[in-house]
C-alpha atoms as a PDB file:
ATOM      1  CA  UNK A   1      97.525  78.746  97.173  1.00  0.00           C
ATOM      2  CA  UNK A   2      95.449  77.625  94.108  1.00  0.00           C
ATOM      3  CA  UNK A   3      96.795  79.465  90.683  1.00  0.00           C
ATOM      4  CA  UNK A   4      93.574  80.038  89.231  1.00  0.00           C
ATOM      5  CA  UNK A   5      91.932  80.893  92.383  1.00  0.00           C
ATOM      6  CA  UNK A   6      94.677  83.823  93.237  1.00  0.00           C
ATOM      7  CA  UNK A   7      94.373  85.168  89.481  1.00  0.00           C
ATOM      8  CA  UNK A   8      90.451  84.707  89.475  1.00  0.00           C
ATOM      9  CA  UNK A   9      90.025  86.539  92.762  1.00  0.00           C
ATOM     10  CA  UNK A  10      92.557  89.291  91.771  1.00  0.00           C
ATOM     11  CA  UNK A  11      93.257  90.207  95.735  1.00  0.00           C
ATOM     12  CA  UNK A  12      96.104  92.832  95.678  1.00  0.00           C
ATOM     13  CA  UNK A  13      99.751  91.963  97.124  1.00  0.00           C
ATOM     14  CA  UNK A  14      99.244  94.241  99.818  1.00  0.00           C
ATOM     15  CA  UNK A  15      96.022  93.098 101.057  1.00  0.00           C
ATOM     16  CA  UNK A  16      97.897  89.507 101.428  1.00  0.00           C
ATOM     17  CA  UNK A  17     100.559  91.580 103.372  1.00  0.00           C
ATOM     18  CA  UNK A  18      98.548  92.944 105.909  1.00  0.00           C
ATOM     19  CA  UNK A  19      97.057  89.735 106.312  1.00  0.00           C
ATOM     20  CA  UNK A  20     100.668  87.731 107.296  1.00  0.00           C
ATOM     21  CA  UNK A  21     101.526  91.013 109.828  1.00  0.00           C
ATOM     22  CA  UNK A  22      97.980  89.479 111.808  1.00  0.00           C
ATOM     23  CA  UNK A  23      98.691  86.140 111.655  1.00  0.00           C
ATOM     24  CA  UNK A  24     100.965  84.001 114.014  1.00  0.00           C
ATOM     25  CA  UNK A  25     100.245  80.391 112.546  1.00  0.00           C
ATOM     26  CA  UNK A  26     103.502  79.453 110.589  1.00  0.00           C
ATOM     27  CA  UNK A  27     101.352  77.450 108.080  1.00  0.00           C
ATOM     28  CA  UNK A  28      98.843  80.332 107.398  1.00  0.00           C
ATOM     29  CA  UNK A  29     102.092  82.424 106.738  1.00  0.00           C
ATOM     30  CA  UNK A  30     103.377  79.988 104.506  1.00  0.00           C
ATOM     31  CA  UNK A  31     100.163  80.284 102.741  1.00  0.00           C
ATOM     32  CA  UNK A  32      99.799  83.431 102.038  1.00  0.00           C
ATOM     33  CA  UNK A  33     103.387  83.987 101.187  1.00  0.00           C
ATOM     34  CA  UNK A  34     102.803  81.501  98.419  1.00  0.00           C
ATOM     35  CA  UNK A  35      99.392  83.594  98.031  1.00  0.00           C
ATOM     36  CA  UNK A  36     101.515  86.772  97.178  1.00  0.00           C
ATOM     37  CA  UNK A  37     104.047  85.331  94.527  1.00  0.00           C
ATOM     38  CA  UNK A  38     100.964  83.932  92.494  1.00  0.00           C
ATOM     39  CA  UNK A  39      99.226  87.203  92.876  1.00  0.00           C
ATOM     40  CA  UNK A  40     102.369  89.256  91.634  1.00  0.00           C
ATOM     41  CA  UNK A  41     102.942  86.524  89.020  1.00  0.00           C
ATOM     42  CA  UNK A  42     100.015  87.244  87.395  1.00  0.00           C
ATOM     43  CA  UNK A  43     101.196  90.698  86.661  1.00  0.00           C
ATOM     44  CA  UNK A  44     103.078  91.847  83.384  1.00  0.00           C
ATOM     45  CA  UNK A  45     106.363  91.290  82.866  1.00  0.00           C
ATOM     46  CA  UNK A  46     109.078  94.335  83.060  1.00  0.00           C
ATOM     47  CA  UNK A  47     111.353  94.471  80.552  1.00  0.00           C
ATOM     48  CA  UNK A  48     115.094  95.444  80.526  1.00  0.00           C
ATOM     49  CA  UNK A  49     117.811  96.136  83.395  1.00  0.00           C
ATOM     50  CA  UNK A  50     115.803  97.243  85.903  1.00  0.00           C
ATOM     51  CA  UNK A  51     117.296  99.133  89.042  1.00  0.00           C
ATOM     52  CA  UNK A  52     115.047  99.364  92.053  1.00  0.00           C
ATOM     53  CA  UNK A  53     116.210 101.866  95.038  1.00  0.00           C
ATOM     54  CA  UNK A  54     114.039 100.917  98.163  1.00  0.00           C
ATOM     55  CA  UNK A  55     114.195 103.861 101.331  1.00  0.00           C
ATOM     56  CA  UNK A  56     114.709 102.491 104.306  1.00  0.00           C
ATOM     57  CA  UNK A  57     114.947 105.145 106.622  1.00  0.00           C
ATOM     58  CA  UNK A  58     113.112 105.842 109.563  1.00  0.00           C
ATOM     59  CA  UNK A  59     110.728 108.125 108.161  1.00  0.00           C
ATOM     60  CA  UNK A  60     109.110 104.617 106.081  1.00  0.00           C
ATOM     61  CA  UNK A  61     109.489 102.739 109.273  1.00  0.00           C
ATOM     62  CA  UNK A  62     105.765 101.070 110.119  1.00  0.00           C
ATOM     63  CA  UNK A  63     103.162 100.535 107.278  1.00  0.00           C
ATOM     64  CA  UNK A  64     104.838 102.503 104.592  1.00  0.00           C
ATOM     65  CA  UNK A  65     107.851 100.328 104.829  1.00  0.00           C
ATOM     66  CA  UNK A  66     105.277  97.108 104.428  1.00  0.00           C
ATOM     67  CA  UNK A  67     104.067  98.721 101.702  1.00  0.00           C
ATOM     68  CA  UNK A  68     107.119 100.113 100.193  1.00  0.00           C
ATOM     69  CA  UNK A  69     108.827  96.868 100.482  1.00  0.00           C
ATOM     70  CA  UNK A  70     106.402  94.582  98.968  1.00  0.00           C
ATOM     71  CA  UNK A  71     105.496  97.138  96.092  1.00  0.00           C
ATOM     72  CA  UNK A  72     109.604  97.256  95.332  1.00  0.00           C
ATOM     73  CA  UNK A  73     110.022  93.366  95.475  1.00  0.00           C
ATOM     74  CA  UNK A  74     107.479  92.866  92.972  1.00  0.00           C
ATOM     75  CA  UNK A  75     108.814  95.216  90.788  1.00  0.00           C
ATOM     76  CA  UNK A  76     111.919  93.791  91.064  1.00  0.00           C
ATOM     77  CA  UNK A  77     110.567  90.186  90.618  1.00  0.00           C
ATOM     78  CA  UNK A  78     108.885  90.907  87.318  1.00  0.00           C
ATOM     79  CA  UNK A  79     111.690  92.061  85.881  1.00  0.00           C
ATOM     80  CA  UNK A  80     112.978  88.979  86.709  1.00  0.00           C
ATOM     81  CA  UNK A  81     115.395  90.047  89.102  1.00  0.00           C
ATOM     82  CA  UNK A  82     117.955  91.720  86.070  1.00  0.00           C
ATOM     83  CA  UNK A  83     119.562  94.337  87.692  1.00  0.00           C
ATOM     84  CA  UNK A  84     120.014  95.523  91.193  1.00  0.00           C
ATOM     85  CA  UNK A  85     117.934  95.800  94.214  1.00  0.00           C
ATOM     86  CA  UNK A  86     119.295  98.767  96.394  1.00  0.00           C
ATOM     87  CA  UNK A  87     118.204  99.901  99.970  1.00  0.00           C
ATOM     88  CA  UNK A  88     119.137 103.013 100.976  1.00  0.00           C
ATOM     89  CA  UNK A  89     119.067 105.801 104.322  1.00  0.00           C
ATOM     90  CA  UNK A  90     121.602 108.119 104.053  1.00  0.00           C
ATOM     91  CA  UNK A  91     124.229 105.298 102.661  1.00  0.00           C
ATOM     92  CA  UNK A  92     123.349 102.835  99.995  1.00  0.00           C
ATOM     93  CA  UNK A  93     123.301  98.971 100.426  1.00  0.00           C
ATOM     94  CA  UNK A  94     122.836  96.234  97.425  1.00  0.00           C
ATOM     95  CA  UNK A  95     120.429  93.831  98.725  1.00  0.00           C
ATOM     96  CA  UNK A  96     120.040  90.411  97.679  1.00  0.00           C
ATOM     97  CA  UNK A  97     116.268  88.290  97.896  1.00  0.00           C
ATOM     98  CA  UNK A  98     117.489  85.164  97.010  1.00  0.00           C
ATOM     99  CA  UNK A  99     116.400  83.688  93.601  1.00  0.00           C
ATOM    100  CA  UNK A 100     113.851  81.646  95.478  1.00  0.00           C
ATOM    101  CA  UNK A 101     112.873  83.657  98.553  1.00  0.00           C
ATOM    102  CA  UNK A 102     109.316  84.496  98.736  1.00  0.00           C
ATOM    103  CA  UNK A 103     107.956  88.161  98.842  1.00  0.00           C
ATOM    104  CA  UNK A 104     106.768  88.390 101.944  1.00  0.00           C
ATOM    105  CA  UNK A 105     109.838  86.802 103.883  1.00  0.00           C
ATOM    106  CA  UNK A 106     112.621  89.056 101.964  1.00  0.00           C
ATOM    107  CA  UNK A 107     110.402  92.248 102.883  1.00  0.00           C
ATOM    108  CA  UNK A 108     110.591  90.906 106.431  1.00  0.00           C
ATOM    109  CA  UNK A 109     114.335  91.529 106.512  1.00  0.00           C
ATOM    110  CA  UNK A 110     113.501  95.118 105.609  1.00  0.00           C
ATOM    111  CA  UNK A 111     114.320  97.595 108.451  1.00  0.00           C
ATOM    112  CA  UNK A 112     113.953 101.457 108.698  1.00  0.00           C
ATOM    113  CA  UNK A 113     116.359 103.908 110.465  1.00  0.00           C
ATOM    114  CA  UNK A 114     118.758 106.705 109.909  1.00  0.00           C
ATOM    115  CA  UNK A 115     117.963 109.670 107.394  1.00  0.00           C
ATOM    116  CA  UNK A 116     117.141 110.496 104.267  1.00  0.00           C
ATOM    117  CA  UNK A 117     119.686 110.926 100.999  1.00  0.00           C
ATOM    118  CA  UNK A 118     117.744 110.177  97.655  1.00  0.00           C
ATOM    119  CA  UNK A 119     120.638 110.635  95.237  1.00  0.00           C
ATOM    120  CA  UNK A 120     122.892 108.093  97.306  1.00  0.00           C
ATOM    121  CA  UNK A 121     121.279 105.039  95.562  1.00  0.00           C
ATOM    122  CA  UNK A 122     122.191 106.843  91.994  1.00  0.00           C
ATOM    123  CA  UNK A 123     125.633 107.813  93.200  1.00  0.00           C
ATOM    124  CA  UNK A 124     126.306 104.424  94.217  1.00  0.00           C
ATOM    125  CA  UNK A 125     125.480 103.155  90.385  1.00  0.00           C
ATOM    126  CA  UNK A 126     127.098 106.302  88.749  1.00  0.00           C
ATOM    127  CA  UNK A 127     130.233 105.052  90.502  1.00  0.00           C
ATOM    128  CA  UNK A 128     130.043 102.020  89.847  1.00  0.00           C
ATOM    129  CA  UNK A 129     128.740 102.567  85.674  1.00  0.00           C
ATOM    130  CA  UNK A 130     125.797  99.936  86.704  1.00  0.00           C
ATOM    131  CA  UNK A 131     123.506 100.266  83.597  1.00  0.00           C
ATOM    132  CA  UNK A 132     119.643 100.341  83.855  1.00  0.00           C
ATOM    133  CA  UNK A 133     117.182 101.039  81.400  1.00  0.00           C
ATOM    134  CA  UNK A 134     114.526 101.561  84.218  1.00  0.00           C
ATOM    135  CA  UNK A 135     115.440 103.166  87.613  1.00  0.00           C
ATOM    136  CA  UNK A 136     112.044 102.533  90.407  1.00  0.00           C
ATOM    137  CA  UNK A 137     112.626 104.867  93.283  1.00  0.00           C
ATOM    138  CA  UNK A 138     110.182 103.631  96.292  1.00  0.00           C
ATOM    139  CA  UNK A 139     110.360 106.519  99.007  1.00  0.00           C
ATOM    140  CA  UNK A 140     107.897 108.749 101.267  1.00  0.00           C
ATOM    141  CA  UNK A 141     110.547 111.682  99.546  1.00  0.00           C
ATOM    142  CA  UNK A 142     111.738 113.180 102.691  1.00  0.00           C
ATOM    143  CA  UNK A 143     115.151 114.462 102.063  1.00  0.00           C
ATOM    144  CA  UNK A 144     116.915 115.824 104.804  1.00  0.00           C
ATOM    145  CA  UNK A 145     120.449 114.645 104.156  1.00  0.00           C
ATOM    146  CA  UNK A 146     123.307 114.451 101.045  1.00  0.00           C
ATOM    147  CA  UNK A 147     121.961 115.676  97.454  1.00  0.00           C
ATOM    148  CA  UNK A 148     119.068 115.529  95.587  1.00  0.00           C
ATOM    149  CA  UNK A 149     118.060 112.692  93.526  1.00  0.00           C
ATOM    150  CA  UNK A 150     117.447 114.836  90.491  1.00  0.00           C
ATOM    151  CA  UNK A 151     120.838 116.704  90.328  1.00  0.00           C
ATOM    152  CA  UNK A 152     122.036 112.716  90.795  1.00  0.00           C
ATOM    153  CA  UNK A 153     119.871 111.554  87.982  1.00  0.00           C
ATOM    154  CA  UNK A 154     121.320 114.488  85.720  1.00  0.00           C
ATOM    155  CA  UNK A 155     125.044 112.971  86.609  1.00  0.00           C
ATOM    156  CA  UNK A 156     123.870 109.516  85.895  1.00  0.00           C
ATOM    157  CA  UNK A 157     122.101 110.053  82.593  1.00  0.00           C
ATOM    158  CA  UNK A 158     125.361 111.699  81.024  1.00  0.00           C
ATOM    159  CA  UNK A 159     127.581 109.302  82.554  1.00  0.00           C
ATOM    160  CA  UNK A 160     125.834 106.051  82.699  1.00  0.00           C
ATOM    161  CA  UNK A 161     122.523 105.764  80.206  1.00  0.00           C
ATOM    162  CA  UNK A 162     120.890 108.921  78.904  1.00  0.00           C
ATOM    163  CA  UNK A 163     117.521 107.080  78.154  1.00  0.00           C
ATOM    164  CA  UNK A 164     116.899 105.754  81.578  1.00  0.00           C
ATOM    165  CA  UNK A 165     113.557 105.816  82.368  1.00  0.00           C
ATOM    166  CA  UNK A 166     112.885 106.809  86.035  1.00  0.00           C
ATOM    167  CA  UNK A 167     109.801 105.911  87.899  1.00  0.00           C
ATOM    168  CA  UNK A 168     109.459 107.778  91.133  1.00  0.00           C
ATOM    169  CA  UNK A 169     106.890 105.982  93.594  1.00  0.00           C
ATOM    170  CA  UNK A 170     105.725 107.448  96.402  1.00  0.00           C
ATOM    171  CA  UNK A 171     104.064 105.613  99.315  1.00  0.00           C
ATOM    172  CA  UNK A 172     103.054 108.996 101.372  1.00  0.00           C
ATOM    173  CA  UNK A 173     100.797 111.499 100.828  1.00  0.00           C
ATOM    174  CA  UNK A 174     102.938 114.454 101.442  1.00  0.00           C
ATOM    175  CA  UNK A 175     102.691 115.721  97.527  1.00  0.00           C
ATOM    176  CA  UNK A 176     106.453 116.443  97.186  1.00  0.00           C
ATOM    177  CA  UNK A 177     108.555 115.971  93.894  1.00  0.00           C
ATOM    178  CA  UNK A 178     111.949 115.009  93.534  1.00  0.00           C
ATOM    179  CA  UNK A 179     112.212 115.536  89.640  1.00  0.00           C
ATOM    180  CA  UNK A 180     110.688 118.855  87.600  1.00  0.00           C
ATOM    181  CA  UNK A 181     107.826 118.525  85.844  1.00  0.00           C
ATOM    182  CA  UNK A 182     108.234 118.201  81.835  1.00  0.00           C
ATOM    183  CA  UNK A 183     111.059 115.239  82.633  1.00  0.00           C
ATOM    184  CA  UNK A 184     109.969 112.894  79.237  1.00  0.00           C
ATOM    185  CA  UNK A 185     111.958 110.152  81.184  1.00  0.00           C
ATOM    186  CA  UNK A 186     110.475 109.983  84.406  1.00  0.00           C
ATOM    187  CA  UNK A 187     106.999 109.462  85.602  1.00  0.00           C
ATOM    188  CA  UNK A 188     105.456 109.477  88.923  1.00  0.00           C
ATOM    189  CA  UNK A 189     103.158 107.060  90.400  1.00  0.00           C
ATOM    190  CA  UNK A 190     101.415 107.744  94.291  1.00  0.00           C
ATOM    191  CA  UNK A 191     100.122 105.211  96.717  1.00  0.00           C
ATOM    192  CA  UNK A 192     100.627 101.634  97.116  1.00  0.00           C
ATOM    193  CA  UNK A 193      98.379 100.000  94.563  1.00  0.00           C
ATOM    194  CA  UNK A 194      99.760  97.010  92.295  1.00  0.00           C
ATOM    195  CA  UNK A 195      98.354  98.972  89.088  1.00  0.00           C
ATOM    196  CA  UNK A 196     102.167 100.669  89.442  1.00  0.00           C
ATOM    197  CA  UNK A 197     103.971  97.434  88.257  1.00  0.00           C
ATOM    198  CA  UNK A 198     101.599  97.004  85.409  1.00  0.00           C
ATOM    199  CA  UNK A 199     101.960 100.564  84.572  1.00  0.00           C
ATOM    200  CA  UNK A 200     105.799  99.969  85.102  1.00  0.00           C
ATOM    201  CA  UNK A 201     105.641  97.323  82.852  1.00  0.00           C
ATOM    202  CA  UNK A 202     104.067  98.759  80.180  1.00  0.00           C
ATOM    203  CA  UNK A 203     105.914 101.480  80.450  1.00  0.00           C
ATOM    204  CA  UNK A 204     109.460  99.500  79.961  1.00  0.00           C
ATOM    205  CA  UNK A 205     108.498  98.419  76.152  1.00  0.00           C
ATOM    206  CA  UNK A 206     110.353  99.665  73.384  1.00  0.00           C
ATOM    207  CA  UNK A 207     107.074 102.073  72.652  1.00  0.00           C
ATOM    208  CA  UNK A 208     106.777 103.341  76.132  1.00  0.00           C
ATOM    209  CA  UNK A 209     104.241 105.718  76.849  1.00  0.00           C
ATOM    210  CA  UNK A 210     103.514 107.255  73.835  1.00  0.00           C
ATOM    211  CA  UNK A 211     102.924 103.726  72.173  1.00  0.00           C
ATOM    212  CA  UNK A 212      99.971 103.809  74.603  1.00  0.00           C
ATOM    213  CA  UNK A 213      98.827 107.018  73.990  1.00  0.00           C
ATOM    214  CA  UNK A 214      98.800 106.047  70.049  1.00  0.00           C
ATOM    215  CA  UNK A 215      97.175 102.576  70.368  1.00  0.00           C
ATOM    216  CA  UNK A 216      93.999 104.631  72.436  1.00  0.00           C
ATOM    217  CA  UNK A 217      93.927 106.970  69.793  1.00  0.00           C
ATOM    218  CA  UNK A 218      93.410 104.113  66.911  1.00  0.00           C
ATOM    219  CA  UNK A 219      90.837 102.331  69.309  1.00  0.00           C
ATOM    220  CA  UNK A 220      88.908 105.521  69.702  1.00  0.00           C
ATOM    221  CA  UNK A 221      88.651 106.353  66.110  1.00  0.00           C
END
């Protein structure tokens, strides 16, 4: 639980994770909860509205759920918890972590079951006209219910915010895509490593991407 020991060490959020799943002492869980906030504090800073849609059904249930769970919360806690945090099966539900609720304990409230409907999350905020400038999509992208969460992306940009930027994560290594290629807007990011809120977070600046791609090209010259 030392700061500079957490940031010097640079152990991943998830390997803290798997860590509190084997461990039954309630002070070693405190621990590392506290272990996992200072990790994920140490990463950048998100900025703008940020919407985060977390799958929950029973296809993430077990390690990709873990995962899942603790790679959306610490999205959502460096953007500083502006916007909304969304679980969704085949039926959206806004989820609250609690302004002071570590990591670890609000992805322990986290349970899988029922099917599959990517677009309900983006229904649910075209409905609604909830604004984001970033929408994180955490799923193992096995639709089998409802539509598709492009054709509801599509609705939501021309009703809601035509420059949201949409960051589809998957935690599975099935190799599916929910969005066509050539999408400016949306990105996608595989696998469960911490290097996708930094890349989220660089992404969310007013230069985005190609700002990136233009500061390399001055550094290489």
């Amino acid at each position: 639980t030392d700061p500079q020991a957490i940031r010097n060490a640079k152990i991943l959020p998830f390997r803290f994770a798997q860590a509190w799943q084997q461990v039954k002492a309630g002070w070693l869980k405190e621990a590392l909860e506290k272990a996992v906030d200072l990790s994920v504090d140490c990463l950048p800073a998100i900025e703008g509205r940020t919407a985060v849609l977390l799958d929950v059904s029973g296809s993430m249930d077990g390690q990709f759920l873990t995962a899942g769970a603790v790679l959306a919360l610490s999205v959502y806690r460096r953007a500083g918890q502006k916007g909304n945090f969304i679980l969704f099966n085949t039926e959206p539900k806004s989820f609250d972590m609690g302004g002071h609720c570590p990591i670890l304990a609000a992805a322990a409230k986290v349970e899988a079951n029922g099917g599959t409907d990517t677009g309900c999350g983006l229904r649910y905020m075209t409905r609604r006209h909830i604004c984001a400038d970033n929408i994180v999509i955490v799923t193992d992208e096995q639709q089998n219910a409802g539509s598709s969460f492009y054709s509801e992306l599509k609705r939501y940009r021309a009703a809601v915010n035509p420059d949201a930027k949409t960051f589809v994560v998957n935690v599975a290594p099935y190799g599916t895509a929910m969005v066509p290629a050539g999408d400016p807007l949306t990105s996608y990011c595989y696998g469960w490593s911490d290097n996708i809120v930094s890349f989220i977070a660089r992404s969310s600046n007013l230069g985005g991407l190609v700002h990136q791609v233009e500061n390399l090209e001055l550094q290489s010259r």
